[in-house]
Protein backbone atom coordinates (compact mmCIF):
# COMPACT_ATOMS: atom_id res chain seq x y z
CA UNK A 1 -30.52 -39.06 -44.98
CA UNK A 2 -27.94 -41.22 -45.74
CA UNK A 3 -25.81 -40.11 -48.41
CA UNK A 4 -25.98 -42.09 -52.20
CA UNK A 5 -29.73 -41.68 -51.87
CA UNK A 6 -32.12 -38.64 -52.91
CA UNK A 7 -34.04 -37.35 -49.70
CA UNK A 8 -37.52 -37.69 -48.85
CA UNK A 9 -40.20 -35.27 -50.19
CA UNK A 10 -42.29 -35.44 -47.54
CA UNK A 11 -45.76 -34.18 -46.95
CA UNK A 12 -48.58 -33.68 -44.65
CA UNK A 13 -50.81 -36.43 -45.96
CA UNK A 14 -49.51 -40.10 -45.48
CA UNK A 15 -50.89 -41.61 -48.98
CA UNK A 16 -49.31 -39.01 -51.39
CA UNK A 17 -46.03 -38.46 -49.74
CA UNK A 18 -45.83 -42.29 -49.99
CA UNK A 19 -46.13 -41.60 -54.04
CA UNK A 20 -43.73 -39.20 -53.79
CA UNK A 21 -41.47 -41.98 -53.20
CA UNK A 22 -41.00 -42.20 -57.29
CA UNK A 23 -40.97 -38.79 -58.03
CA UNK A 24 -40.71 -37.02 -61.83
CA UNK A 25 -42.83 -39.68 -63.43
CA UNK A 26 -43.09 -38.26 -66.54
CA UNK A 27 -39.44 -37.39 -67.02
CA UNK A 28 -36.05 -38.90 -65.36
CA UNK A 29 -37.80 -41.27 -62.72
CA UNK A 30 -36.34 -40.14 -59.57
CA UNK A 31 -36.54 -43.89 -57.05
CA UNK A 32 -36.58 -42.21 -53.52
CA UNK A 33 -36.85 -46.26 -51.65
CA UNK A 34 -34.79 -48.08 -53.88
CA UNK A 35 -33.64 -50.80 -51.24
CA UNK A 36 -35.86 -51.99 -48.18
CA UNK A 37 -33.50 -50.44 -46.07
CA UNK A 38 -34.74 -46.80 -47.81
CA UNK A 39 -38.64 -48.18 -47.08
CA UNK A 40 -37.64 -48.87 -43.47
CA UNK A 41 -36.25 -45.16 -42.94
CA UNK A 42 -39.34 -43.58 -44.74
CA UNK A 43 -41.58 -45.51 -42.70
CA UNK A 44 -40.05 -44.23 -39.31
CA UNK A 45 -39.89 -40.93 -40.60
CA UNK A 46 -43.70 -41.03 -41.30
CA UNK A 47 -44.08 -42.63 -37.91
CA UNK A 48 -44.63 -46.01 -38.71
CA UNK A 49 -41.53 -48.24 -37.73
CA UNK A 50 -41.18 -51.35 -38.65
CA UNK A 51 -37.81 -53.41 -37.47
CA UNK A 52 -36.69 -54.64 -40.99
CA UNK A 53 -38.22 -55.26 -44.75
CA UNK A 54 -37.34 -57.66 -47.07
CA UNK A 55 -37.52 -57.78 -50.67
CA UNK A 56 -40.71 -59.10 -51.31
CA UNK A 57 -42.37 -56.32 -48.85
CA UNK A 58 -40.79 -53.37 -51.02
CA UNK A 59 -42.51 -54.82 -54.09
CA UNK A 60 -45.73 -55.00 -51.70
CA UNK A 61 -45.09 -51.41 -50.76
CA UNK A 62 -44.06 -50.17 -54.30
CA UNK A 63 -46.95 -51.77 -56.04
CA UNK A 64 -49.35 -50.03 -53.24
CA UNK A 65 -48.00 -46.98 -54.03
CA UNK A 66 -48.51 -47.18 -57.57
CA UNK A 67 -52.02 -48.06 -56.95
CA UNK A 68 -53.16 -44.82 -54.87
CA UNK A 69 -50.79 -43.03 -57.66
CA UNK A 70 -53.38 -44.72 -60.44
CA UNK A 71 -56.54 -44.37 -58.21
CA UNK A 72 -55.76 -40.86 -57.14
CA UNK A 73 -54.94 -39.81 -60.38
CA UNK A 74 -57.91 -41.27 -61.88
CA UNK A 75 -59.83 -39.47 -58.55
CA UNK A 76 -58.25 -35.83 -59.53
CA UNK A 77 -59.57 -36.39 -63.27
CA UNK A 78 -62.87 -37.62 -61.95
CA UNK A 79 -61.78 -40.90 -63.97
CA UNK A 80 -63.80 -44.50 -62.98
CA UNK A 81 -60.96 -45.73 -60.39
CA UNK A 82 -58.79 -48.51 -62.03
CA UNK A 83 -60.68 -51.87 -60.67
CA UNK A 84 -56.74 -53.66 -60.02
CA UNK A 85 -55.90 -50.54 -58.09
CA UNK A 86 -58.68 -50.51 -55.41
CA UNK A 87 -58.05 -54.21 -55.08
CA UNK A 88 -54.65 -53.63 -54.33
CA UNK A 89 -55.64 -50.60 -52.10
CA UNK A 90 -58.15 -52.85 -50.41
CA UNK A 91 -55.92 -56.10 -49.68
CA UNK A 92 -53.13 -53.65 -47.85
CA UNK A 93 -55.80 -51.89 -46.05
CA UNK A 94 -56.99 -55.62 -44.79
CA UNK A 95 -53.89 -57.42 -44.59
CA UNK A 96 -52.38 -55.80 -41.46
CA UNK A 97 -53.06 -54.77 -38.00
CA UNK A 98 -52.69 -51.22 -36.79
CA UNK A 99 -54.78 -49.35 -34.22
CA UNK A 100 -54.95 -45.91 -33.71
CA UNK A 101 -54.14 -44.72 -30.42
CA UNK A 102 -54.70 -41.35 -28.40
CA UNK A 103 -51.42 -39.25 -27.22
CA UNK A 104 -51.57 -38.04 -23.53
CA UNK A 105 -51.13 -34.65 -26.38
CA UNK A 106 -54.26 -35.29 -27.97
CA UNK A 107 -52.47 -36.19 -30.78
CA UNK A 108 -53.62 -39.79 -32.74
CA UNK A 109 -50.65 -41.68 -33.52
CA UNK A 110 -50.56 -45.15 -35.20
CA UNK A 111 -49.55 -48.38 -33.39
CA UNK A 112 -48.55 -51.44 -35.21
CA UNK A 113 -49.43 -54.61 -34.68
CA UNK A 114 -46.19 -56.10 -34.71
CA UNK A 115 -43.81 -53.55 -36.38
CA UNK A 116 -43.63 -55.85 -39.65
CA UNK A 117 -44.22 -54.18 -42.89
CA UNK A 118 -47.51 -54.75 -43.81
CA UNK A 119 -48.87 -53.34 -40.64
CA UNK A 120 -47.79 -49.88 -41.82
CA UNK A 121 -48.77 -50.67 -45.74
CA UNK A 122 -52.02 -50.90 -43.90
CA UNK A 123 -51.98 -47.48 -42.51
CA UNK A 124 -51.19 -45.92 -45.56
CA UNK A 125 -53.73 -48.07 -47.32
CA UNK A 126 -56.19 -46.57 -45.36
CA UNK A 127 -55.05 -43.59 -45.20
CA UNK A 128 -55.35 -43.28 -49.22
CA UNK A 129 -58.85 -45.05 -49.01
CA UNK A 130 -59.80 -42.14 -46.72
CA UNK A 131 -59.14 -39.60 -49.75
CA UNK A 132 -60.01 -41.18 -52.13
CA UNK A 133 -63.50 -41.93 -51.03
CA UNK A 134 -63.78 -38.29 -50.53
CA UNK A 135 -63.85 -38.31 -46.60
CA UNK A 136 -61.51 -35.60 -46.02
CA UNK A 137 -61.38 -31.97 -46.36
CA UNK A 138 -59.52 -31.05 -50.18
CA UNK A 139 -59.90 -32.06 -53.07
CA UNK A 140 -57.29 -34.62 -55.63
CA UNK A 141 -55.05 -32.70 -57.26
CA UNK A 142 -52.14 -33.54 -60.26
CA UNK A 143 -49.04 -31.57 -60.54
CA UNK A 144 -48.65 -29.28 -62.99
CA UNK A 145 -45.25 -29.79 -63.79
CA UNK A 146 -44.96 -31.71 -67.12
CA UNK A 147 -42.21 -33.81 -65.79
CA UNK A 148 -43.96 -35.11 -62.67
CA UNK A 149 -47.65 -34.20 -62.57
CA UNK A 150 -48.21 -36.13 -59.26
CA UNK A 151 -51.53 -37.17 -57.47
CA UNK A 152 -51.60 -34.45 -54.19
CA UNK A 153 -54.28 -33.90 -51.95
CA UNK A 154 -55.32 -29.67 -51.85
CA UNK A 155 -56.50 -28.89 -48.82
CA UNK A 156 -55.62 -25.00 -49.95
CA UNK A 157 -58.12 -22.60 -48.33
CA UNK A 158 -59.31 -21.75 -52.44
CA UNK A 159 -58.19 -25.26 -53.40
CA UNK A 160 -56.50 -24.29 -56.81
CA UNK A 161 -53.19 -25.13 -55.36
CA UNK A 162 -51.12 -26.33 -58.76
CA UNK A 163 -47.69 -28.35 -57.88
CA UNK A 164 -47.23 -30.95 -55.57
CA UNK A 165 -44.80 -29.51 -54.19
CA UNK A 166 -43.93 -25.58 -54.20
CA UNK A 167 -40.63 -26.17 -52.89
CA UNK A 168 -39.73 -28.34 -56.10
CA UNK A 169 -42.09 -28.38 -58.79
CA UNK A 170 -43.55 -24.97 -58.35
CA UNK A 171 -39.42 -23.38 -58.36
CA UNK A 172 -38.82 -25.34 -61.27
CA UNK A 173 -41.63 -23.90 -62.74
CA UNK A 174 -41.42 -20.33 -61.61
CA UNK A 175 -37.90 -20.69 -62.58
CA UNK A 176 -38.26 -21.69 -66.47
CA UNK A 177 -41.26 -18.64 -66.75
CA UNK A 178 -38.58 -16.29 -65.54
CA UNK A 179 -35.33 -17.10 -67.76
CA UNK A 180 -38.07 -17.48 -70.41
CA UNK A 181 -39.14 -14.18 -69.78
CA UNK A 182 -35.84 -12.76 -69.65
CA UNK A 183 -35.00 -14.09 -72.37
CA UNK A 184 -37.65 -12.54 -74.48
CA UNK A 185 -37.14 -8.91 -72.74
CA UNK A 186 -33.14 -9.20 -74.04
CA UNK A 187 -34.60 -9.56 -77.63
């Protein structure tokens, strides 16, 4: 990643590792696509290239992804979904064209209509719709971090899975029980 910006968290399901784009929500806000530039390189990553963004498509994009953060969050607490986020979620989903398309793999890949932003806001649209509705194996999850406490999608075998991500969240946490621990042992 190009340095001056924090990486990617990046995830196996499309919709919440777009939220993880703002990351530590309820601390120091951490902005992982701060310019459209950073939106363009996320959505190649996530294999959905577009050819350029402009300003007005990363407000599109950011205020998508704080809808599936609000509808998924109000999904994990079994919450009525907020009625301005599933419009949001719903105009994305509708506003562009993507197909999906078969790999000579096996593998389903997304094609764009015509690499522009919105195409791909569309695939991730749906892709949160597709969770949400409850169409996919796991179950909405929130972070247990106090700092970030993330929407995630469990699709843990015993699906009590408790940070979004164990690599972050769940060292930070395992780290703070330890010194506390050690801590009260050197009393």
């Amino acid at each position: 990643m190009p340095a001056g910006f924090p990486d990617f968290r990046l995830g196996n399901v499309l919709a919440t590792s777009f939220t993880a784009t703002l990351t530590e929500r309820r601390g120091d806000a951490v902005e992982r696509i701060p310019t459209p530039h950073r939106l363009v390189d996320w959505l190649a990553v996530n294999g959905l290239a577009v050819e350029s963004c402009t300003d007005a498509q990363l407000e599109l994009a950011r205020e998508l992804r704080e809808s599936i953060h609000a509808a998924a969050t109000a999904g994990a607490l079994q919450d009525a979904l907020p009625a301005s986020a599933v419009q949001v979620l719903n105009d994305r989903s509708t506003q562009g064209r993507a197909a999906a398309v078969l790999t000579p793999e096996g593998e389903r890949r997304w094609q764009l209509g015509s690499s522009r932003v919105e195409d791909a806001l569309s695939v991730i649209a749906a892709d949160a719709i597709s969770i949400i509705a409850g169409e996919r194996d796991g179950k909405l999850a929130l972070c247990a971090s106090p700092t970030c406490q993330a929407a995630f999608f469990d699709t843990s075998q015993s699906r009590t899975r408790k940070w979004c991500d164990m690599n972050t969240c769940g060292n930070r946490q395992k780290k703070a029980r330890f010194i506390a621990n050690q801590r009260k042992s050197s009393l």
